[in-house]
Protein backbone atom coordinates (compact mmCIF):
# COMPACT_ATOMS: atom_id res chain seq x y z
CA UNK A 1 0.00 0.00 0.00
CA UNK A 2 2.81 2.30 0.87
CA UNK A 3 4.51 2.07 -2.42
CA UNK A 4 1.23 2.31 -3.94
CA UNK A 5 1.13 5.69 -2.48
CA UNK A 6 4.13 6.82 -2.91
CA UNK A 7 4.03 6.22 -6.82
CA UNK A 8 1.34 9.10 -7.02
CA UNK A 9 3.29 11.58 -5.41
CA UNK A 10 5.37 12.71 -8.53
CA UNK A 11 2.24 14.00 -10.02
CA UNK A 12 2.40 16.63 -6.53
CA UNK A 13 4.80 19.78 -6.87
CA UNK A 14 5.01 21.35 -3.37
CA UNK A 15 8.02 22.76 -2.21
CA UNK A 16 10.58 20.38 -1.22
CA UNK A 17 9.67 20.66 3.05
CA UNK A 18 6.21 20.26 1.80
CA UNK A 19 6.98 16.94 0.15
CA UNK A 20 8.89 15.41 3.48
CA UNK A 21 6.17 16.58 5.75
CA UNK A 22 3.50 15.13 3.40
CA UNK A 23 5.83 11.98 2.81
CA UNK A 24 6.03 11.38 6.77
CA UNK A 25 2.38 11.90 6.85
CA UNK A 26 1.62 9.47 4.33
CA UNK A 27 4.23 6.84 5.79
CA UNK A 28 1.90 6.92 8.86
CA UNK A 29 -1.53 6.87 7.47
CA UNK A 30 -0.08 3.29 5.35
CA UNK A 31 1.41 1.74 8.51
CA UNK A 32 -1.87 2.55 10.06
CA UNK A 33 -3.98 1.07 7.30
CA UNK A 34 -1.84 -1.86 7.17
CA UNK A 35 -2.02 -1.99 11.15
CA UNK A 36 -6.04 -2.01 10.74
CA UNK A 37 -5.60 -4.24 8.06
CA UNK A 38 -3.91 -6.91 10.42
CA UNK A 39 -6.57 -6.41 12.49
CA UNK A 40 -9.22 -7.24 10.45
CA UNK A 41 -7.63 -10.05 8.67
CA UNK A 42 -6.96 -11.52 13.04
CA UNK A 43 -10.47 -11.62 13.66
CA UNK A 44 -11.31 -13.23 10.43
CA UNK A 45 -9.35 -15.60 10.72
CA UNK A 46 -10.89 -17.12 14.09
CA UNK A 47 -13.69 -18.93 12.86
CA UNK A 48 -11.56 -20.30 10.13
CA UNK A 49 -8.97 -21.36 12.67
CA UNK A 50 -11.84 -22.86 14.76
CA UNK A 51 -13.22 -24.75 12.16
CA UNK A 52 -10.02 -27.07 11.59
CA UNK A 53 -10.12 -27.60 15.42
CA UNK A 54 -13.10 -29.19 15.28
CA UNK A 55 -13.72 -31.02 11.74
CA UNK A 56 -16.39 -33.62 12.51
CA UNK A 57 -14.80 -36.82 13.98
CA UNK A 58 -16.78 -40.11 12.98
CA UNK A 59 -17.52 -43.17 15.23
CA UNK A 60 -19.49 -46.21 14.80
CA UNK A 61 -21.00 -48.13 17.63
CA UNK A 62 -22.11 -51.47 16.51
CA UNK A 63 -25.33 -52.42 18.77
CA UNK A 64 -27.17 -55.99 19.30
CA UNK A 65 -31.03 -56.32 20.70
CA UNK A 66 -30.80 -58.38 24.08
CA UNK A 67 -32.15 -61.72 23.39
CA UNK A 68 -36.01 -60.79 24.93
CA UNK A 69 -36.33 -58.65 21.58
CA UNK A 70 -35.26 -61.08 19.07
CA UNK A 71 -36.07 -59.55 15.83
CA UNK A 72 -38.72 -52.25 13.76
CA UNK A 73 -38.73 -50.36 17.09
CA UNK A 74 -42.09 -48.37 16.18
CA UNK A 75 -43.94 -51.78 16.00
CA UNK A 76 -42.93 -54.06 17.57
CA UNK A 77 -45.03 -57.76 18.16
CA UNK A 78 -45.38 -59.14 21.40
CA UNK A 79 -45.79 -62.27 22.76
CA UNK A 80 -46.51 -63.09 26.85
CA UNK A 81 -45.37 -66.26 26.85
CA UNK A 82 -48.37 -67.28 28.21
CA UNK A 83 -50.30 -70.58 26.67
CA UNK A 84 -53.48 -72.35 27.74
CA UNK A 85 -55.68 -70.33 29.85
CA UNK A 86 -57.45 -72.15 31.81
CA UNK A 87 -60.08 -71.99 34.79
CA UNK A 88 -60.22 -74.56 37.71
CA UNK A 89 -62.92 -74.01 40.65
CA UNK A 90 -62.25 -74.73 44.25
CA UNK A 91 -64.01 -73.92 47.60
CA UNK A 92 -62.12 -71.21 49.72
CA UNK A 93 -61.85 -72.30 53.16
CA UNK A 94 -64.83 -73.68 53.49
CA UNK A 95 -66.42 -70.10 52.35
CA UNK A 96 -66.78 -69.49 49.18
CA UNK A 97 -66.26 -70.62 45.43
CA UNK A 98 -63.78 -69.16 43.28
CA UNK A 99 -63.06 -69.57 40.13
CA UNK A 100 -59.11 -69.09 38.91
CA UNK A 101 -58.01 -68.74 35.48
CA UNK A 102 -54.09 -69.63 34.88
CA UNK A 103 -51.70 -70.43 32.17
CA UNK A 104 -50.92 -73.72 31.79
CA UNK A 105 -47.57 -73.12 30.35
CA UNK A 106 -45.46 -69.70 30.86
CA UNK A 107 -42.62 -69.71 28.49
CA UNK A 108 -40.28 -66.65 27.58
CA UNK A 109 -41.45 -63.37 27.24
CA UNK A 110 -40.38 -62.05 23.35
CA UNK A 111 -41.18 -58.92 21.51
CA UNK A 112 -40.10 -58.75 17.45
CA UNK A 113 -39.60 -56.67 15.31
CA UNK A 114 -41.32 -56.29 12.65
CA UNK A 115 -38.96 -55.09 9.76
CA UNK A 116 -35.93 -53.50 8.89
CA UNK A 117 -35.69 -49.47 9.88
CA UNK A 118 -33.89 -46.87 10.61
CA UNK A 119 -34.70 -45.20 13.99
CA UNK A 120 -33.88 -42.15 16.26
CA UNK A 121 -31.28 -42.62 19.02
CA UNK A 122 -30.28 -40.59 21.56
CA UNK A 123 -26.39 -41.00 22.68
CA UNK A 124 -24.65 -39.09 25.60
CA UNK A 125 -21.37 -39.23 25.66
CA UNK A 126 -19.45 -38.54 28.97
CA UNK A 127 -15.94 -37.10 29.64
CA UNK A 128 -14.92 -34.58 32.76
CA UNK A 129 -17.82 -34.86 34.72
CA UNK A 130 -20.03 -33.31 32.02
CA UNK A 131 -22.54 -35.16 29.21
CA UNK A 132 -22.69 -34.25 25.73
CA UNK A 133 -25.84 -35.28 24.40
CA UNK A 134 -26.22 -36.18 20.36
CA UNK A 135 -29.07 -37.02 18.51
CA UNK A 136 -28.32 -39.84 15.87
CA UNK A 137 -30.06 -42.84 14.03
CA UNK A 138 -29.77 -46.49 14.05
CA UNK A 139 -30.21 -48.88 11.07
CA UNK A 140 -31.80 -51.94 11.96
CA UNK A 141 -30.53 -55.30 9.92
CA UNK A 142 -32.02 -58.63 10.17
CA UNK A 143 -29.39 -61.01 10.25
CA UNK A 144 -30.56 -64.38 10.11
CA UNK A 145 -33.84 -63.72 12.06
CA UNK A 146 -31.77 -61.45 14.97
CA UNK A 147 -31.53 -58.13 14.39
CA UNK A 148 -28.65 -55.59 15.18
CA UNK A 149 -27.76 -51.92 14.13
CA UNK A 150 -24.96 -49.60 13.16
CA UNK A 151 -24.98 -46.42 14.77
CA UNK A 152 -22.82 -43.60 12.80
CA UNK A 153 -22.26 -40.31 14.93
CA UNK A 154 -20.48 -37.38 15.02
CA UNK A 155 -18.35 -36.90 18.31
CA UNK A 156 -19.70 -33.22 20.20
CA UNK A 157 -16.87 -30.00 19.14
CA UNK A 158 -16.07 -29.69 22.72
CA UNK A 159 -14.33 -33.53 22.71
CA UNK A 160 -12.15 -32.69 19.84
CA UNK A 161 -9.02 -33.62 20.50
CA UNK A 162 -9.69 -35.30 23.78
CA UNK A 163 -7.83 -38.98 23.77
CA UNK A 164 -11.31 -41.36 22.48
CA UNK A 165 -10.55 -43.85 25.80
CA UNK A 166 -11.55 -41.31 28.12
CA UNK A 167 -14.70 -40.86 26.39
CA UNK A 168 -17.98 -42.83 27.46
CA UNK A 169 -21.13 -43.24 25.66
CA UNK A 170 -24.52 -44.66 26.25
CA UNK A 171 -27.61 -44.59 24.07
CA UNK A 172 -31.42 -44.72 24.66
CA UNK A 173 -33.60 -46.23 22.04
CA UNK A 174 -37.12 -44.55 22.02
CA UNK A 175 -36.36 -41.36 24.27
CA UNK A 176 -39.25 -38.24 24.30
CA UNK A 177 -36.21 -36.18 25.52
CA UNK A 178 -33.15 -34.82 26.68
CA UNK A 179 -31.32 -32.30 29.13
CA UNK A 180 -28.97 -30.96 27.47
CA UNK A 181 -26.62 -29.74 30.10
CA UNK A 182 -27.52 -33.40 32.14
CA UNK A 183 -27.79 -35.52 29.66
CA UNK A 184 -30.25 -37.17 31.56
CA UNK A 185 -32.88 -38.87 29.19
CA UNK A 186 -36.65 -38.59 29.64
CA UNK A 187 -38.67 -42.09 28.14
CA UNK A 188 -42.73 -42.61 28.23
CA UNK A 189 -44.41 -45.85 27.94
CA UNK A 190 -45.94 -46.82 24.71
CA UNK A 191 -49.65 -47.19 24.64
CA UNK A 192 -51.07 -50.92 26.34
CA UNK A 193 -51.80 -53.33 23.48
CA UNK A 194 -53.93 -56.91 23.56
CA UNK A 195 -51.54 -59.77 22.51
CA UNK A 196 -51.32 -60.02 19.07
CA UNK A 197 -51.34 -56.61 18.35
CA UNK A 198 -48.30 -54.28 17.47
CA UNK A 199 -46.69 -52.05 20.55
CA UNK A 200 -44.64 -48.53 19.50
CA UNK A 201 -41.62 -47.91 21.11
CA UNK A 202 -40.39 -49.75 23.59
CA UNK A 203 -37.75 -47.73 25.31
CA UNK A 204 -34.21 -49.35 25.49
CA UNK A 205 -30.55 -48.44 26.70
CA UNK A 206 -26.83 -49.55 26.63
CA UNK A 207 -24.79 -48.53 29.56
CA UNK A 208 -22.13 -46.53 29.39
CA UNK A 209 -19.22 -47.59 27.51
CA UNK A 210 -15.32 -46.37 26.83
CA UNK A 211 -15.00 -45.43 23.22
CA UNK A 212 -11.95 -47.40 21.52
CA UNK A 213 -8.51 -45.78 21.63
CA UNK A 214 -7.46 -47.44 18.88
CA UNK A 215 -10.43 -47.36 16.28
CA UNK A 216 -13.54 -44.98 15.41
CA UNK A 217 -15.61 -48.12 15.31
CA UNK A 218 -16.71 -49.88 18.78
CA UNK A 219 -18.24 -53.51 18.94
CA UNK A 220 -20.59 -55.72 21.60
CA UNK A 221 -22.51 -52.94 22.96
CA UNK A 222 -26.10 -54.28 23.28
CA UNK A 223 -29.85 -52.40 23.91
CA UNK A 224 -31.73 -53.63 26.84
CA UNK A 225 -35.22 -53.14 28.17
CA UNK A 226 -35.46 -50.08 30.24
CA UNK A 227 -39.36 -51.28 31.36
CA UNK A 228 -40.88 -54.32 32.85
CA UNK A 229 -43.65 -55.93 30.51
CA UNK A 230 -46.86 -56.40 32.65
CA UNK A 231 -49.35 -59.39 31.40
CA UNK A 232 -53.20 -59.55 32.19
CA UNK A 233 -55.03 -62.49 31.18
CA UNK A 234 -58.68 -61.00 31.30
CA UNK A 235 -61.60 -63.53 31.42
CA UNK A 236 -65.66 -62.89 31.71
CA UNK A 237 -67.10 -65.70 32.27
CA UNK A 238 -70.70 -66.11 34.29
CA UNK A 239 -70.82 -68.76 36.51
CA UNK A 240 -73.30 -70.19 38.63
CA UNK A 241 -73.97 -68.24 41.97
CA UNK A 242 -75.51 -69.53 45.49
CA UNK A 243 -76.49 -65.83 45.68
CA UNK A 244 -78.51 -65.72 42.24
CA UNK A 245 -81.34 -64.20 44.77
CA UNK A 246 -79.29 -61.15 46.06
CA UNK A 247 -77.97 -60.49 42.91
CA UNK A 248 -79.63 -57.58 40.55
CA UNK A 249 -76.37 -57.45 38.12
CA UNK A 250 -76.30 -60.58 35.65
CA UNK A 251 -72.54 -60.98 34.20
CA UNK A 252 -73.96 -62.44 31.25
CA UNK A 253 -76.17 -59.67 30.13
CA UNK A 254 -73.21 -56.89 30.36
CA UNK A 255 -70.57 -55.92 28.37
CA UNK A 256 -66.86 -54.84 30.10
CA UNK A 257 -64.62 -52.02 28.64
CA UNK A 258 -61.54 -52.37 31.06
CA UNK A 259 -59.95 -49.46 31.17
CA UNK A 260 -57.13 -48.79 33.75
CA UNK A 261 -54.60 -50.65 35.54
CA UNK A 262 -52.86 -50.26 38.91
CA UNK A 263 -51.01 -52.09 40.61
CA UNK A 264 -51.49 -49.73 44.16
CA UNK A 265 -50.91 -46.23 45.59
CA UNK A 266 -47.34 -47.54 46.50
CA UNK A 267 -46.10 -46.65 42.83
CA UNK A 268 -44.44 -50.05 42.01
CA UNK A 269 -44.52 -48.57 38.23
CA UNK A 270 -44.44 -45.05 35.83
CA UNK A 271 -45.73 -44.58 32.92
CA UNK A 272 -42.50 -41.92 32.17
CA UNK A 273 -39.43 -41.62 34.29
CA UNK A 274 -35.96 -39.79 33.87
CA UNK A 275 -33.14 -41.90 33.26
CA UNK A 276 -29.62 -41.21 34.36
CA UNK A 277 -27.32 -43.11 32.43
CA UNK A 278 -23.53 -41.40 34.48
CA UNK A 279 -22.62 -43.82 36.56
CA UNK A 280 -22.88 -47.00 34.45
CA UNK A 281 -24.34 -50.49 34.49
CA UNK A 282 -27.67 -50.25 35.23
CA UNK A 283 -29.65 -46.97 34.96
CA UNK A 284 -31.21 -44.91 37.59
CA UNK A 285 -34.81 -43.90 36.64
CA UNK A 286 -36.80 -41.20 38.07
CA UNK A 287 -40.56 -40.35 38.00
CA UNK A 288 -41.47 -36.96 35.70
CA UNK A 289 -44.16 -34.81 36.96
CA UNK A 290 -46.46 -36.01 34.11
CA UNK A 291 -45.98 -39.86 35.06
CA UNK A 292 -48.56 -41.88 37.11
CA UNK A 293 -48.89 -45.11 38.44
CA UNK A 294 -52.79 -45.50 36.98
CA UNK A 295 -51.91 -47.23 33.28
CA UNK A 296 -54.68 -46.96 30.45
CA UNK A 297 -55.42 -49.70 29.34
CA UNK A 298 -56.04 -50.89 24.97
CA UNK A 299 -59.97 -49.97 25.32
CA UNK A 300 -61.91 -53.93 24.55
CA UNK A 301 -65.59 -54.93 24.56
CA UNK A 302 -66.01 -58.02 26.74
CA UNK A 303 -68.96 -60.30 27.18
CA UNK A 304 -69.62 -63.57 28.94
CA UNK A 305 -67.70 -66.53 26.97
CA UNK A 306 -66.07 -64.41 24.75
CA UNK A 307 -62.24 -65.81 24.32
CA UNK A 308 -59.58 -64.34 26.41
CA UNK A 309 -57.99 -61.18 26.14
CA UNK A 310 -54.40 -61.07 27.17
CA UNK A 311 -53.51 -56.93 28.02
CA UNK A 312 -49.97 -56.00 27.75
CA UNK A 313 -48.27 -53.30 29.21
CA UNK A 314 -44.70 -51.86 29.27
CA UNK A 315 -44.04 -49.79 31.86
CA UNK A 316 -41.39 -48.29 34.21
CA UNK A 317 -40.24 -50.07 37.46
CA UNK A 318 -39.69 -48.62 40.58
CA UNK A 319 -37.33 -49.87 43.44
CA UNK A 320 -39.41 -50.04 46.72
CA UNK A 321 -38.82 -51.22 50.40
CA UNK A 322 -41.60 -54.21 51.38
CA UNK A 323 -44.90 -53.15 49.97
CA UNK A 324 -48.07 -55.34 48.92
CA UNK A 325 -48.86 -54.85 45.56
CA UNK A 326 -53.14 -54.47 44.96
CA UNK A 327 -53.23 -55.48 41.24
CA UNK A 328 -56.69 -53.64 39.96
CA UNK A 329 -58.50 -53.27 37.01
CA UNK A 330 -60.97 -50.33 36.70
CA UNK A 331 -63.71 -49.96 33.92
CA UNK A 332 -67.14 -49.23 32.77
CA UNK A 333 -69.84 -51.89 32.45
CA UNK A 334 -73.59 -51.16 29.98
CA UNK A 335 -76.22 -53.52 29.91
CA UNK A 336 -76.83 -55.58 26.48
CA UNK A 337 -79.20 -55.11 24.53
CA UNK A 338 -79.12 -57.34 21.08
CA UNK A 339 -76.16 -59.55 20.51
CA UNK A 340 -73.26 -57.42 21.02
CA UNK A 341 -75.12 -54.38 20.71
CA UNK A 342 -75.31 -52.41 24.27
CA UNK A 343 -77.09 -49.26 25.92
CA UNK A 344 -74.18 -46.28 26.24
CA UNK A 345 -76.34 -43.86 27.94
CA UNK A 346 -76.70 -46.42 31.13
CA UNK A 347 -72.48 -46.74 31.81
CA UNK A 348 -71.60 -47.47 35.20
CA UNK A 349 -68.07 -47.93 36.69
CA UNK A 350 -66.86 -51.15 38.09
CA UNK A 351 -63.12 -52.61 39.53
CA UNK A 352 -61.50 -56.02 39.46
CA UNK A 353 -59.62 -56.17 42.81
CA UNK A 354 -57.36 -58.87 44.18
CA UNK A 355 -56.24 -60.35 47.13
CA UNK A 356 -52.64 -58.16 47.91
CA UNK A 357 -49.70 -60.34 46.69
CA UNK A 358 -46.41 -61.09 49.03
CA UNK A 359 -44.47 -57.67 49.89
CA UNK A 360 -41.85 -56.90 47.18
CA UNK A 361 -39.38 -54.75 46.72
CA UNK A 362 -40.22 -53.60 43.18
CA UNK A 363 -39.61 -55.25 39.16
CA UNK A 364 -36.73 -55.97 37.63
CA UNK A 365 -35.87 -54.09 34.45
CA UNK A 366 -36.21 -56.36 31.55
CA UNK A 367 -38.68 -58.71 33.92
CA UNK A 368 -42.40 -59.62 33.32
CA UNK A 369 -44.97 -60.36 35.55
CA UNK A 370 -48.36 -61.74 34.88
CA UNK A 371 -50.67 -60.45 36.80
CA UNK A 372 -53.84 -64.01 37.41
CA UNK A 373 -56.98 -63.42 38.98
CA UNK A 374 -58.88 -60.47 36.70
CA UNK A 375 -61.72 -62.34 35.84
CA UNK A 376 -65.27 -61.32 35.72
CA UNK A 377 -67.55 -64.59 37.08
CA UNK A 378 -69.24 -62.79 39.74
CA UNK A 379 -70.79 -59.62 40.76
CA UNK A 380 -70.18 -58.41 44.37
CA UNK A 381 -72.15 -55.26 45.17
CA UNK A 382 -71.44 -51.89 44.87
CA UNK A 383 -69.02 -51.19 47.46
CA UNK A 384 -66.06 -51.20 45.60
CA UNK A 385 -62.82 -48.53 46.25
CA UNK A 386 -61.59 -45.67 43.92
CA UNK A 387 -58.74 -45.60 46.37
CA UNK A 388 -56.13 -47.43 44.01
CA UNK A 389 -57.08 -44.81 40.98
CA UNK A 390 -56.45 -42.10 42.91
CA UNK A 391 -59.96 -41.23 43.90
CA UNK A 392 -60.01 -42.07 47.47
CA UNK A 393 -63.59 -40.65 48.57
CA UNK A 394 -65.55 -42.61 45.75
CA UNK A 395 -66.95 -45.99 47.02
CA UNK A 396 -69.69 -47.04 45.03
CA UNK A 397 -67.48 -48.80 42.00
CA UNK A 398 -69.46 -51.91 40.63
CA UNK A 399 -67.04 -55.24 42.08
CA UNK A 400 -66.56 -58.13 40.05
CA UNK A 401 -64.12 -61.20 40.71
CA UNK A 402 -63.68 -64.63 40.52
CA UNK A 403 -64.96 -64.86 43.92
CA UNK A 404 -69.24 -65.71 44.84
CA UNK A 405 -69.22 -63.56 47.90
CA UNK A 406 -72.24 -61.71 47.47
CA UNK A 407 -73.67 -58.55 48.10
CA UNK A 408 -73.07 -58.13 51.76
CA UNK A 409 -70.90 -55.34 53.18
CA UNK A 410 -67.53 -56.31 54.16
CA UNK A 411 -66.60 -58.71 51.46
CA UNK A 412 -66.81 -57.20 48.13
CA UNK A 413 -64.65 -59.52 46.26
CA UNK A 414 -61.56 -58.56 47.53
């Protein structure tokens, strides 16, 4: 720039003390220009000089299904591993007749997949005390009838550079959200299904995991089931009752529409829960503020000697000291009219209670339970709790069991 300058000053004639003050002058202004120049050209050059710090750095995590899941994540088929329902009839103590409906058989739990997909993960990767969440996908190959998935993902700018074994990373399959300064994940529970039917998402996790130091590409991690699967064989049957007389509700001219399940005030499940992947192995889950412990159930039409209907749920566990569980159906019951055909405007609310279960200390994650004993055979007066729904004043619920206790106050079918 300088020379530039001073190759135009031949064209100026002012006396010679002129020229040096004007040459001094000009010398100035061009080291100031260049100065500002340097400037400018600094603070341009910081993003560029950012941008090679941090060019995207690939890894891919190679991920198996645990064996429960044995063959795409947003449908998934599942089976309860229950087979031949059947009833047997005893006398209780001398008191009563009840009437028990059981598997015959309980094998293995599965649910499969029903295709190849690619589907939404959520990985957090850990380093320094702090998680760095990334959103990525999965693609979901059937490999001889057992499926498995390659995820590709781009490690977070503030890990450049950072040596890849002091890196962790765990996924959730199926999350709703994430914190991104926690990385903790938030996971609901996919709507209840009858068996046979198609459930959405089952949430699923791998626990944290050191990235390889040696490769971009990490092996044998494996998604396992965050929830516990929950499995209601639901029978209405009439039977037979030595209190025909007392009774003005006839099983076999309603029709059922369970509704809810609980298993209890003491919160033994959530329907959405937190989960804290940090400290490895097994996660720690935590109830939202939106989860409850009152599951809806896949909405049915029952009537006496209509097949089975197995309900499925897959819900959250909860660890808990000694507590009873109170496994309870709630619904609404209409009188028939013709065939199958019944009377909407005449609804009333009924529960299937049970006797409480040994104390436990919660599920397992990955577990199932089957929850016997919600059959319909006999009506038991009106007496029944809203307690276990979270209404605890209301006490006029319809009660029917597999128990012939009657009408009278005090026994209710529980």
């Amino acid at each position: 720039m300088a020379a530039g300058i001073q190759a135009c000053l031949p064209m100026i004639t002012p006396p010679s003390n002129q020229i040096q003050r004007m040459m001094k002058k000009l010398f100035l202004a061009a080291q100031l220009l260049l100065g500002l120049g340097l400037t400018s050209c600094g603070q341009e050059d910081t993003p560029i000089a950012h941008q090679r710090a941090t060019t995207a750095e690939r890894i891919t995590l190679s991920v198996d299904i645990a064996s429960e899941a044995e063959s795409a994540p947003r449908a998934m088929t599942i089976s309860s591993g229950g087979v031949a329902l059947t009833s047997s009839s005893e006398e209780y103590g001398g008191d009563y007749r009840y009437v028990r409906y059981r598997f015959a058989r309980t094998g293995t739990s599965k649910a499969v997949f029903s295709q190849e997909a690619t589907e939404p993960v959520t990985l957090v990767f850990y380093h320094g005390g702090k998680a760095y969440p990334v959103e990525s996908q999965i693609r979901l190959k059937n490999a001889n009838g057992h499926y498995r998935g390659d995820i590709e993902a781009t490690l977070p700018a503030a890990l450049s550079g950072v040596t890849r074994s002091d890196i962790q990373v765990a996924g959730v399959l199926g999350a709703t959200s994430v914190d991104a300064t926690t990385g903790k994940v938030t996971v609901t529970a996919p709507p209840a299904i009858v068996e046979g039917e198609e459930m959405q998402t089952m949430p699923m996790y791998f626990p944290k995991t050191a990235l390889s130091a040696s490769s971009s590409h990490l092996a044998g991690l494996r998604f396992k089931f965050l929830g516990v699967l929950v499995v209601m064989p639901v029978v209405v049957k009439a039977e037979w009752t030595q209190y025909e007389y007392q009774s003005p509700i006839k099983v076999q001219n309603q029709v059922f529409t369970p509704e809810v399940f609980t298993l209890g005030t003491e919160r033994f499940t959530e329907s959405q829960v937190e989960v804290d992947l940090s400290a490895g192995g097994a996660p720690t889950l935590t109830p939202t503020v939106s989860s409850t412990y009152i599951h809806p159930l896949r909405k049915t039409e029952a009537i006496s000697g209509d097949r089975s209907q197995t309900h499925i749920l897959y819900v959250f566990p909860m660890a808990l000291k000694n507590r009873s569980m109170l496994p309870t159906i709630y619904g609404t019951y209409y009188p028939k009219t013709v065939g199958r055909q019944y009377d909407k405007t005449r609804g009333k609310e009924f529960v299937i209670p049970r006797t409480p279960t040994a104390p436990v200390n919660g599920f397992d994650q990955g577990s199932r339970t089957i929850i016997y004993d919600m059959t319909i055979a006999y009506y038991n007066g009106d007496n029944g709790l809203g307690i276990f729904k979270g209404d605890n004043q209301k006490t006029d619920y319809s009660v029917f069991s597999g128990r012939d206790t009657g009408v009278i106050w005090g026994r209710r079918g529980w």
